[in-house]
PDB file of N, CA and C in Angstrom:
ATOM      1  N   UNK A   1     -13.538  31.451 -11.370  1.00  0.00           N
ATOM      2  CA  UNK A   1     -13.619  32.862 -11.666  1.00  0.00           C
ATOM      3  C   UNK A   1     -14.999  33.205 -12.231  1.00  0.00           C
ATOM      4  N   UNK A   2     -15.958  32.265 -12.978  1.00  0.00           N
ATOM      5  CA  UNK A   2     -16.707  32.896 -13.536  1.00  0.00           C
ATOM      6  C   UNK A   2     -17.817  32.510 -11.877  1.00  0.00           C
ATOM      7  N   UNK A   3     -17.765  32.044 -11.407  1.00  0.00           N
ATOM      8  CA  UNK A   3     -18.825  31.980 -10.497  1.00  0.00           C
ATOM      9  C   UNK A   3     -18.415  32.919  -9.610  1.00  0.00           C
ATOM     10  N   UNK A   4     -17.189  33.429  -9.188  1.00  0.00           N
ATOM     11  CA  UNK A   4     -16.781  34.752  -8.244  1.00  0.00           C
ATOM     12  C   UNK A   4     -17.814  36.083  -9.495  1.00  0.00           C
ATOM     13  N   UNK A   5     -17.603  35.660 -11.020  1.00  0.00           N
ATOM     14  CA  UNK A   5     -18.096  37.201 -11.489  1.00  0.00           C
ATOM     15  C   UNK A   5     -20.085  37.096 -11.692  1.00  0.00           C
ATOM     16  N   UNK A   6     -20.189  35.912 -11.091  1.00  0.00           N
ATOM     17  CA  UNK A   6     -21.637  35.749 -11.126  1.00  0.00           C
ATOM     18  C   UNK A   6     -22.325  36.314  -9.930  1.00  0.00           C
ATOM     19  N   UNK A   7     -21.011  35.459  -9.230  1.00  0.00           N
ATOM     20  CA  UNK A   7     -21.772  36.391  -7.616  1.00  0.00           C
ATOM     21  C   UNK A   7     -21.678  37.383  -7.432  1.00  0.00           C
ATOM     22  N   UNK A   8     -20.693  38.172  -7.934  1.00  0.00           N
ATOM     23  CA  UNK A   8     -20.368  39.815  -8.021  1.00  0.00           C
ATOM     24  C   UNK A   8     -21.424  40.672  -8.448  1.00  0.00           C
ATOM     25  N   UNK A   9     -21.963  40.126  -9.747  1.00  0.00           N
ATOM     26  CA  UNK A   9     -23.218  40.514 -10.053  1.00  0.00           C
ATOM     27  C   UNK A   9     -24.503  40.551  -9.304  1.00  0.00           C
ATOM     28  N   UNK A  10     -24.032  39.283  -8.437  1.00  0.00           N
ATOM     29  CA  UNK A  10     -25.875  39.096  -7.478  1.00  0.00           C
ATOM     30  C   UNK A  10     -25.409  40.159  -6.374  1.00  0.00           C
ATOM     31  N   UNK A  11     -24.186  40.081  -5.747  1.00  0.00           N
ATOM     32  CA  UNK A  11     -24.193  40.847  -4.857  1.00  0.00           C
ATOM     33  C   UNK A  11     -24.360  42.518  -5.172  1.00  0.00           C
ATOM     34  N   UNK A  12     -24.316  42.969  -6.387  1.00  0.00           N
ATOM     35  CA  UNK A  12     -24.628  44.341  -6.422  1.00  0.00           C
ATOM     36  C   UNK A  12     -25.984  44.875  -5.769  1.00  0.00           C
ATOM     37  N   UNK A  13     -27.284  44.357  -5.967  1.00  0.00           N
ATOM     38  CA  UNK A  13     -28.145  44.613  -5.324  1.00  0.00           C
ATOM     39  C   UNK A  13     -28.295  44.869  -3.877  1.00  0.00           C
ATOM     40  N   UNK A  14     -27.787  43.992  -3.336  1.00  0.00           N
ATOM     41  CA  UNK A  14     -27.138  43.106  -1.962  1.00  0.00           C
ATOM     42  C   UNK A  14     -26.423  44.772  -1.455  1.00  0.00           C
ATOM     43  N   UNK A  15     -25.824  45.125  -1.914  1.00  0.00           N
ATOM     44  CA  UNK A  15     -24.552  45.968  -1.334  1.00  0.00           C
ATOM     45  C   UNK A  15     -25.365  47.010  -1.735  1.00  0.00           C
ATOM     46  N   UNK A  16     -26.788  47.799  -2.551  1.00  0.00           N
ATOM     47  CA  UNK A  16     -27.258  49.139  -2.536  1.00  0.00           C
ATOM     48  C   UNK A  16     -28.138  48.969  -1.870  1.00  0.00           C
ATOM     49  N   UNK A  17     -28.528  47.830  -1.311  1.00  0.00           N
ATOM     50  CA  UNK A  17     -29.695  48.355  -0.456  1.00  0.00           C
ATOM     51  C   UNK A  17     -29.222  48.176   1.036  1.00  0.00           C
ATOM     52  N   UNK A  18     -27.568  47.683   1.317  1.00  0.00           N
ATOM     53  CA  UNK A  18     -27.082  47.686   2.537  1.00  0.00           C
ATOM     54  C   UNK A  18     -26.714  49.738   2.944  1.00  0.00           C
ATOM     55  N   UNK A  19     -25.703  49.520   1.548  1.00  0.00           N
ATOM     56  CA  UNK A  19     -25.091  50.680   1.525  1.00  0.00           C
ATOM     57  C   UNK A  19     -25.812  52.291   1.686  1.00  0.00           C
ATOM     58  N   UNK A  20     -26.887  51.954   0.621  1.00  0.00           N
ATOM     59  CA  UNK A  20     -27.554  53.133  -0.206  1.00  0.00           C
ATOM     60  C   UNK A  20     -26.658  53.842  -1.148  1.00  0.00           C
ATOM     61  N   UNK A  21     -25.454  53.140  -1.446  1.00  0.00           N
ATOM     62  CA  UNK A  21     -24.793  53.625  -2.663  1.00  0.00           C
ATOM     63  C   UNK A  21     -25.155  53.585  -3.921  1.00  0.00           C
ATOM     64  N   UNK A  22     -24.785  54.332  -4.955  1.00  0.00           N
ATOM     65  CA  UNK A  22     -25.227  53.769  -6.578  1.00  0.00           C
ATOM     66  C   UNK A  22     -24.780  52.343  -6.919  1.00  0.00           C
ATOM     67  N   UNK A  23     -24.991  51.397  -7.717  1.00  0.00           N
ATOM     68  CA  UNK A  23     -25.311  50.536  -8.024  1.00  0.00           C
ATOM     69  C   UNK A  23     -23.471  50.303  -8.135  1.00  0.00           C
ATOM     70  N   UNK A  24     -22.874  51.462  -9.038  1.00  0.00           N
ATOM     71  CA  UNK A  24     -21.915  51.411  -9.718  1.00  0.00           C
ATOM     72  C   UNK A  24     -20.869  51.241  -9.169  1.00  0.00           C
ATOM     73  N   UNK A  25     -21.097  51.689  -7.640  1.00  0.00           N
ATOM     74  CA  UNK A  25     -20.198  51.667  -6.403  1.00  0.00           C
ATOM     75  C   UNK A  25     -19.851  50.252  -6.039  1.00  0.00           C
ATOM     76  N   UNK A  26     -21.039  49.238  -6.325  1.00  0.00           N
ATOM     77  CA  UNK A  26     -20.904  47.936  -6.018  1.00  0.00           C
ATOM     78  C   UNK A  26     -20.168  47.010  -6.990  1.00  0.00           C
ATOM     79  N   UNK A  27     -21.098  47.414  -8.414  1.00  0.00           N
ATOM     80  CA  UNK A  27     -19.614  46.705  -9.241  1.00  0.00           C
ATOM     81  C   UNK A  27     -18.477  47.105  -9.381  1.00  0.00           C
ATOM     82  N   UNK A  28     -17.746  48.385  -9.180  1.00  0.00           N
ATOM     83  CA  UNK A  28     -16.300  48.476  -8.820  1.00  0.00           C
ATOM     84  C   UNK A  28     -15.663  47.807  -7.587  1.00  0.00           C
ATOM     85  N   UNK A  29     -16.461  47.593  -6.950  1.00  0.00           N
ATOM     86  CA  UNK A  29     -15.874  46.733  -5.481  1.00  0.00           C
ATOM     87  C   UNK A  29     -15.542  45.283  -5.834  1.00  0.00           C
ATOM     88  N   UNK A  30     -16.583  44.476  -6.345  1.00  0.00           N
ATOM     89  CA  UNK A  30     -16.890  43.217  -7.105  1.00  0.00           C
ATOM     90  C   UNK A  30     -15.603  43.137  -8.159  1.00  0.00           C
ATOM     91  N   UNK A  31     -15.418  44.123  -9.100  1.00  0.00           N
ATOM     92  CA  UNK A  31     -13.990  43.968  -9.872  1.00  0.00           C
ATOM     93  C   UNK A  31     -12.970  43.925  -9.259  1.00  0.00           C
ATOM     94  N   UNK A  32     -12.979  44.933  -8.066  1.00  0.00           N
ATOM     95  CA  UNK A  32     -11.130  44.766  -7.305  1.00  0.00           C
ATOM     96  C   UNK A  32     -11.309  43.592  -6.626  1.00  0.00           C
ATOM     97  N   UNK A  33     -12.742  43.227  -5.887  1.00  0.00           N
ATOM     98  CA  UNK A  33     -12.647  41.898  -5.392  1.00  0.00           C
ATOM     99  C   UNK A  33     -12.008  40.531  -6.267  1.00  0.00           C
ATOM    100  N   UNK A  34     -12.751  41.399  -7.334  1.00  0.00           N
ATOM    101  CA  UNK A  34     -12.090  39.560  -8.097  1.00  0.00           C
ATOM    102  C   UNK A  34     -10.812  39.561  -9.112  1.00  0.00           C
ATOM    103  N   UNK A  35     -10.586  41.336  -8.977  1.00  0.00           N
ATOM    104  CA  UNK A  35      -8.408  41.095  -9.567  1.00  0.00           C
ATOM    105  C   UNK A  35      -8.042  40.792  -8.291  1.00  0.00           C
ATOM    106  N   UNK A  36      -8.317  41.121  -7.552  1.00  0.00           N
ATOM    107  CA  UNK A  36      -7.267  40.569  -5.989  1.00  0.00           C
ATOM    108  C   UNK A  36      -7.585  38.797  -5.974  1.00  0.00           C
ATOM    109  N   UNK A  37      -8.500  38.766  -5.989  1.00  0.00           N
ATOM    110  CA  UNK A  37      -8.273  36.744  -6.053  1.00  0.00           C
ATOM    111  C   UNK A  37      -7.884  36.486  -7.142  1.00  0.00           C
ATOM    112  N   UNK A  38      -7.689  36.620  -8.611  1.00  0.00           N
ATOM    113  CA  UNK A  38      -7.148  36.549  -9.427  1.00  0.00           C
ATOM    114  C   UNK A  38      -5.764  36.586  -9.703  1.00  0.00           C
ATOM    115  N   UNK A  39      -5.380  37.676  -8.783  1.00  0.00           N
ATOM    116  CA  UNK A  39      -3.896  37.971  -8.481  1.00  0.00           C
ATOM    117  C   UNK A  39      -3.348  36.466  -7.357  1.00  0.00           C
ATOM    118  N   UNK A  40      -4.001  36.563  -6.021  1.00  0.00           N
ATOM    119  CA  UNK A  40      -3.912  35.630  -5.379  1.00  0.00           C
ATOM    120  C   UNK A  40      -3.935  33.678  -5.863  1.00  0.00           C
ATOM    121  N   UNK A  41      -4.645  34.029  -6.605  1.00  0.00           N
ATOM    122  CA  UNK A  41      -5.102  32.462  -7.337  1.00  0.00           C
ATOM    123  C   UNK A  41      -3.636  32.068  -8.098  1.00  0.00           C
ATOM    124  N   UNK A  42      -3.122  33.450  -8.873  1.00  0.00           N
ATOM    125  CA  UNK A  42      -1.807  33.036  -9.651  1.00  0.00           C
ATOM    126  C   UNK A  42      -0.578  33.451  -9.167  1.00  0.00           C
ATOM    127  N   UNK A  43      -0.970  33.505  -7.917  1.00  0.00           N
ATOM    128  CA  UNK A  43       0.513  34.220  -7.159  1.00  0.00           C
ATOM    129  C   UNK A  43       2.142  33.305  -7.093  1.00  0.00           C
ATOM    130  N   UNK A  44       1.665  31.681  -7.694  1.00  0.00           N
ATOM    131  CA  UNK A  44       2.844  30.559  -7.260  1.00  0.00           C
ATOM    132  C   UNK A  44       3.637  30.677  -8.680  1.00  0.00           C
ATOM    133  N   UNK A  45       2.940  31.222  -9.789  1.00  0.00           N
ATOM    134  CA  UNK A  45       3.192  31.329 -10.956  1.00  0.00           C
ATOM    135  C   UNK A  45       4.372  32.659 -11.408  1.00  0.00           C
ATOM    136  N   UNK A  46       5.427  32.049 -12.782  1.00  0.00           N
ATOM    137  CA  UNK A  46       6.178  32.938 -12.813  1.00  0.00           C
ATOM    138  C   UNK A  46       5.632  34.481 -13.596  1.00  0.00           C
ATOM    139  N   UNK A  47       5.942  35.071 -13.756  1.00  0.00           N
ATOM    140  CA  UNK A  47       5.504  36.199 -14.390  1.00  0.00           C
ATOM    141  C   UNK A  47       5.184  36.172 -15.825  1.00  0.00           C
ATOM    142  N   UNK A  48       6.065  35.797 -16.763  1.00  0.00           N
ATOM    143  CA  UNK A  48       5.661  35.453 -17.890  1.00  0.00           C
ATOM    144  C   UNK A  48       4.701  34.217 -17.704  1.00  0.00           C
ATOM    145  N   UNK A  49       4.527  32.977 -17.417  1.00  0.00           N
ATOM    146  CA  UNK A  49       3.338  32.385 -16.870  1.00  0.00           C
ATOM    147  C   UNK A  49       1.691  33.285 -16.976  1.00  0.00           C
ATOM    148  N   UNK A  50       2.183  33.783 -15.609  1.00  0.00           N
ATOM    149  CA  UNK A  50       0.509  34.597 -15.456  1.00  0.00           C
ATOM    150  C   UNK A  50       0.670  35.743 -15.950  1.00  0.00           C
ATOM    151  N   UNK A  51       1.095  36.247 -17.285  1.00  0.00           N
ATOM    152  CA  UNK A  51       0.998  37.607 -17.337  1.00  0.00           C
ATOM    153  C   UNK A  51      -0.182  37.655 -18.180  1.00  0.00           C
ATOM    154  N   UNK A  52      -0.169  36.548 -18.904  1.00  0.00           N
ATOM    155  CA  UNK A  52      -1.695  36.587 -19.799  1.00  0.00           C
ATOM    156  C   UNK A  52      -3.027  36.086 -19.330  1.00  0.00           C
ATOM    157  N   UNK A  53      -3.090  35.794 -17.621  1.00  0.00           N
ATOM    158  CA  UNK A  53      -4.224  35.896 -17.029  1.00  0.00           C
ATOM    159  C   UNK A  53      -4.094  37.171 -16.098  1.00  0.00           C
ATOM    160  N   UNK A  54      -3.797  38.158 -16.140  1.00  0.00           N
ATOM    161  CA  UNK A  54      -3.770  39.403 -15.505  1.00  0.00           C
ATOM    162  C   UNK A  54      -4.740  40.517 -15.930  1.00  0.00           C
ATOM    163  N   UNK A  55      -5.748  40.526 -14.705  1.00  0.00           N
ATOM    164  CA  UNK A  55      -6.423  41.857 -15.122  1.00  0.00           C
ATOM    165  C   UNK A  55      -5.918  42.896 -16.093  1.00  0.00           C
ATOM    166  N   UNK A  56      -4.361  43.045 -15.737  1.00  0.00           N
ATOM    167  CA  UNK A  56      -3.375  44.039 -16.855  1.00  0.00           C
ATOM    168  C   UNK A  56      -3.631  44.318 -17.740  1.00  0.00           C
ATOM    169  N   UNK A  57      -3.405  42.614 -18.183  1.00  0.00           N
ATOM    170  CA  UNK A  57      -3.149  42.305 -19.887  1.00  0.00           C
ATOM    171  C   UNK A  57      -4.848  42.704 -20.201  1.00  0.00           C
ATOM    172  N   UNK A  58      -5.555  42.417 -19.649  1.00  0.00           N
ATOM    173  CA  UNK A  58      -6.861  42.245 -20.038  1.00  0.00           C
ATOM    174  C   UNK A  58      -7.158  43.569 -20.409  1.00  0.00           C
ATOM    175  N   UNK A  59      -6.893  44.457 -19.604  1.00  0.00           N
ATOM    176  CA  UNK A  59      -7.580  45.848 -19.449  1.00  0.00           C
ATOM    177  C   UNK A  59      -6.770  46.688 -21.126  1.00  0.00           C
ATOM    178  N   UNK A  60      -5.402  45.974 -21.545  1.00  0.00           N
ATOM    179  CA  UNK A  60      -4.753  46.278 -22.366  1.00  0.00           C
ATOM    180  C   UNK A  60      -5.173  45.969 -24.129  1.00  0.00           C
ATOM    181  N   UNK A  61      -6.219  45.043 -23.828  1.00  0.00           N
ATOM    182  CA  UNK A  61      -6.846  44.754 -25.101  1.00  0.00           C
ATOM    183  C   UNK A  61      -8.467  45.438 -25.233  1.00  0.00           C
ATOM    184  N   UNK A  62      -9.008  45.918 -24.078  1.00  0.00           N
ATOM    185  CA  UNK A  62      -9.815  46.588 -24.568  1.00  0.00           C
ATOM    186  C   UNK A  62      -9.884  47.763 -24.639  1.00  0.00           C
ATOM    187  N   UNK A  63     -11.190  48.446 -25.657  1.00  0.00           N
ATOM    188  CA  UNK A  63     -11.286  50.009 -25.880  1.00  0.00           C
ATOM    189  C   UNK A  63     -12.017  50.637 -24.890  1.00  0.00           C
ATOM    190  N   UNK A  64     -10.870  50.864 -23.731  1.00  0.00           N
ATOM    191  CA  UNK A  64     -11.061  52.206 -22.628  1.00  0.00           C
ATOM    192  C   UNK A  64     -11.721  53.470 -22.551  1.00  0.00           C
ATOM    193  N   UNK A  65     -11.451  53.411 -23.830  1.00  0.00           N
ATOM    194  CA  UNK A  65     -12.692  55.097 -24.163  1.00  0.00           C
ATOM    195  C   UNK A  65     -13.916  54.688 -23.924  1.00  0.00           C
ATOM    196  N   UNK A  66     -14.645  53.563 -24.260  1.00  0.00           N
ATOM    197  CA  UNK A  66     -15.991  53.392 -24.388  1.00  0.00           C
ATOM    198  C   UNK A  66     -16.325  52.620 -23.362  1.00  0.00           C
ATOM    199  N   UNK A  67     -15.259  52.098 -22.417  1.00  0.00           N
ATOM    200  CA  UNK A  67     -15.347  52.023 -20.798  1.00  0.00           C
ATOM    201  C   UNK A  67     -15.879  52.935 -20.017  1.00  0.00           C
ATOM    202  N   UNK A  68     -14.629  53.828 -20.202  1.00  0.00           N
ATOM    203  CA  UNK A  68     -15.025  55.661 -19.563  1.00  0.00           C
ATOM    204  C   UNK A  68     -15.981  56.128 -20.484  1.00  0.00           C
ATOM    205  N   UNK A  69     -16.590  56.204 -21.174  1.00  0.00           N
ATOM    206  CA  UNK A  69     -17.603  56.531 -21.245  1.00  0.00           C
ATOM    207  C   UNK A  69     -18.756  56.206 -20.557  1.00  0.00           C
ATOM    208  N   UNK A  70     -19.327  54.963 -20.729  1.00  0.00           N
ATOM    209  CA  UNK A  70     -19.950  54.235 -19.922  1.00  0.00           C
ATOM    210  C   UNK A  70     -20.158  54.341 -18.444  1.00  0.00           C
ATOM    211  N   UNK A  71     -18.925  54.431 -17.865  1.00  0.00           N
ATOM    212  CA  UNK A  71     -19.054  54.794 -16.448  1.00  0.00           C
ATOM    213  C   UNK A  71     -18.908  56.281 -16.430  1.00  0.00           C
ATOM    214  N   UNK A  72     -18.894  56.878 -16.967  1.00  0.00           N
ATOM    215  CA  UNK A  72     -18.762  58.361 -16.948  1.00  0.00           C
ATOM    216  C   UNK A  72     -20.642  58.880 -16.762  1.00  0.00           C
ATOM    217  N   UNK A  73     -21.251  58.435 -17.615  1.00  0.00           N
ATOM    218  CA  UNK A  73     -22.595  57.854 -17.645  1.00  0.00           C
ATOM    219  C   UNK A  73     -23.592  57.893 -16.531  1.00  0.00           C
ATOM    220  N   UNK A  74     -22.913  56.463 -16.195  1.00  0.00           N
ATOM    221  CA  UNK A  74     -23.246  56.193 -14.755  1.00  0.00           C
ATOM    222  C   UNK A  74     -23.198  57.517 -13.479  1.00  0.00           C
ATOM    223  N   UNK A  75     -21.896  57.977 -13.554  1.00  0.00           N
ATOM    224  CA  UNK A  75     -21.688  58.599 -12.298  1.00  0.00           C
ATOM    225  C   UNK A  75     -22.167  59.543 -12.365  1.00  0.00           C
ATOM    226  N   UNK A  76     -22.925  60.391 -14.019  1.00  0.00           N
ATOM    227  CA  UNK A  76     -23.129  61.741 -13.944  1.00  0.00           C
ATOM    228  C   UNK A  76     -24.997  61.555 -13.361  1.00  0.00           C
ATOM    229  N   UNK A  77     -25.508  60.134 -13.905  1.00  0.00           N
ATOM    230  CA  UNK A  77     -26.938  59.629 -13.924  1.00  0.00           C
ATOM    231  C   UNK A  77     -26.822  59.769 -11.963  1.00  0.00           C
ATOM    232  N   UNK A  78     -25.761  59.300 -11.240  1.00  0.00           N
ATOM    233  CA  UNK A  78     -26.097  58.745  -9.969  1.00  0.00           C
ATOM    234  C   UNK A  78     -26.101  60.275  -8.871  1.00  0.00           C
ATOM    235  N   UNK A  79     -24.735  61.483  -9.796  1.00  0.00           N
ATOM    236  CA  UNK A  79     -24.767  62.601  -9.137  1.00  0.00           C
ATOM    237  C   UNK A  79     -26.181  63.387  -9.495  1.00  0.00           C
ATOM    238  N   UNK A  80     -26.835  63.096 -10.233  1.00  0.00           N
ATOM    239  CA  UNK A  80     -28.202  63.957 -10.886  1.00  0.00           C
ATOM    240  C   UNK A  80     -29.235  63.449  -9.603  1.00  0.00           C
ATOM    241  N   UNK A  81     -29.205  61.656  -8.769  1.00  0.00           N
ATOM    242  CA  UNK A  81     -30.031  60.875  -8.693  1.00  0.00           C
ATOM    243  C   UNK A  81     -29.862  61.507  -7.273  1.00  0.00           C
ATOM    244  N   UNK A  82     -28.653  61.671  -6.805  1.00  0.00           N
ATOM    245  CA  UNK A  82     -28.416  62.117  -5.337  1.00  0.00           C
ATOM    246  C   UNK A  82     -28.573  63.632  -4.876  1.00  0.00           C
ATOM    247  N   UNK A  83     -28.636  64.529  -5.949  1.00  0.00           N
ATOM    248  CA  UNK A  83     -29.019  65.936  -5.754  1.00  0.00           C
ATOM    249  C   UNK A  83     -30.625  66.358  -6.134  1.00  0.00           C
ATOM    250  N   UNK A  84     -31.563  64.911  -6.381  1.00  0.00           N
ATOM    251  CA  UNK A  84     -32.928  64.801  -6.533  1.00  0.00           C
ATOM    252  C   UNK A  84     -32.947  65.689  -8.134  1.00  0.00           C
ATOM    253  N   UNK A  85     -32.318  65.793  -8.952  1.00  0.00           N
ATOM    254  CA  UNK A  85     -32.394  67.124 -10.525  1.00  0.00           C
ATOM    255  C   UNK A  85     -33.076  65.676 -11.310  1.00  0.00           C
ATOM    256  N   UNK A  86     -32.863  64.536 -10.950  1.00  0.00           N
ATOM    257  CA  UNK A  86     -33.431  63.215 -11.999  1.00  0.00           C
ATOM    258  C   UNK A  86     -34.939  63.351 -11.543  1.00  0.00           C
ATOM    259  N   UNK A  87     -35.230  63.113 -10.549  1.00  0.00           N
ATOM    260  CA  UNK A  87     -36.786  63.066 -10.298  1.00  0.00           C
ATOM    261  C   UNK A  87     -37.059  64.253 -10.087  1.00  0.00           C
ATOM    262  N   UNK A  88     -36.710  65.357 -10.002  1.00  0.00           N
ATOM    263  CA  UNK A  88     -37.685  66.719 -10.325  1.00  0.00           C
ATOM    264  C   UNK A  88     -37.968  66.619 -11.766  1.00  0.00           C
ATOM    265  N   UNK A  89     -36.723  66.900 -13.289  1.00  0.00           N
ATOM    266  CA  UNK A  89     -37.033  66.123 -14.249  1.00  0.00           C
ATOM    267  C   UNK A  89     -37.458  65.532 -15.089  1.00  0.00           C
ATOM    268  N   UNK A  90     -38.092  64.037 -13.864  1.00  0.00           N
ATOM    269  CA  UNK A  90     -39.061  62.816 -14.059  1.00  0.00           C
ATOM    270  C   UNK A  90     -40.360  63.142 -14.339  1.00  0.00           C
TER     271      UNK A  90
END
């Protein structure tokens, strides 16, 4: 897992200069990529078993506000970047 979230990281670059998407577009892809193998990896397992390696549980211990914030951030920086208002601005 940590080398799926290493490569996730290299591939962000990889995927904006395929795409021309924001950056941010790529690490949300990279996260569902790696709860879906995560899910898959513990799929033989009973539920109580893998419930404490579950994206779920995970997402359940941290502070979400300052998630959404963060990406809130992002998307307002990438809608400014795509209507050119950042580099007029600049």
């Amino acid at each position: 897992m940590l080398s799926m979230g290493i490569g996730t990281l290299l591939f962000v670059p990889i995927f904006k200069t395929i795409t021309h998407l924001p950056p941010y577009m790529g690490i949300l892809l990279g996260l569902g990529i790696v709860w879906i193998t995560s899910e898959i990896i513990r799929a033989d397992k009973d539920e109580e078993e893998r419930q404490p390696f579950t994206v779920s549980h995970a997402l359940n211990k941290i502070d979400t506000s300052s998630i959404l914030f963060f990406l809130e951030i992002l998307v307002a920086i990438g809608a400014l970047e795509s209507t050119n208002v950042l580099s007029g601005l600049a």
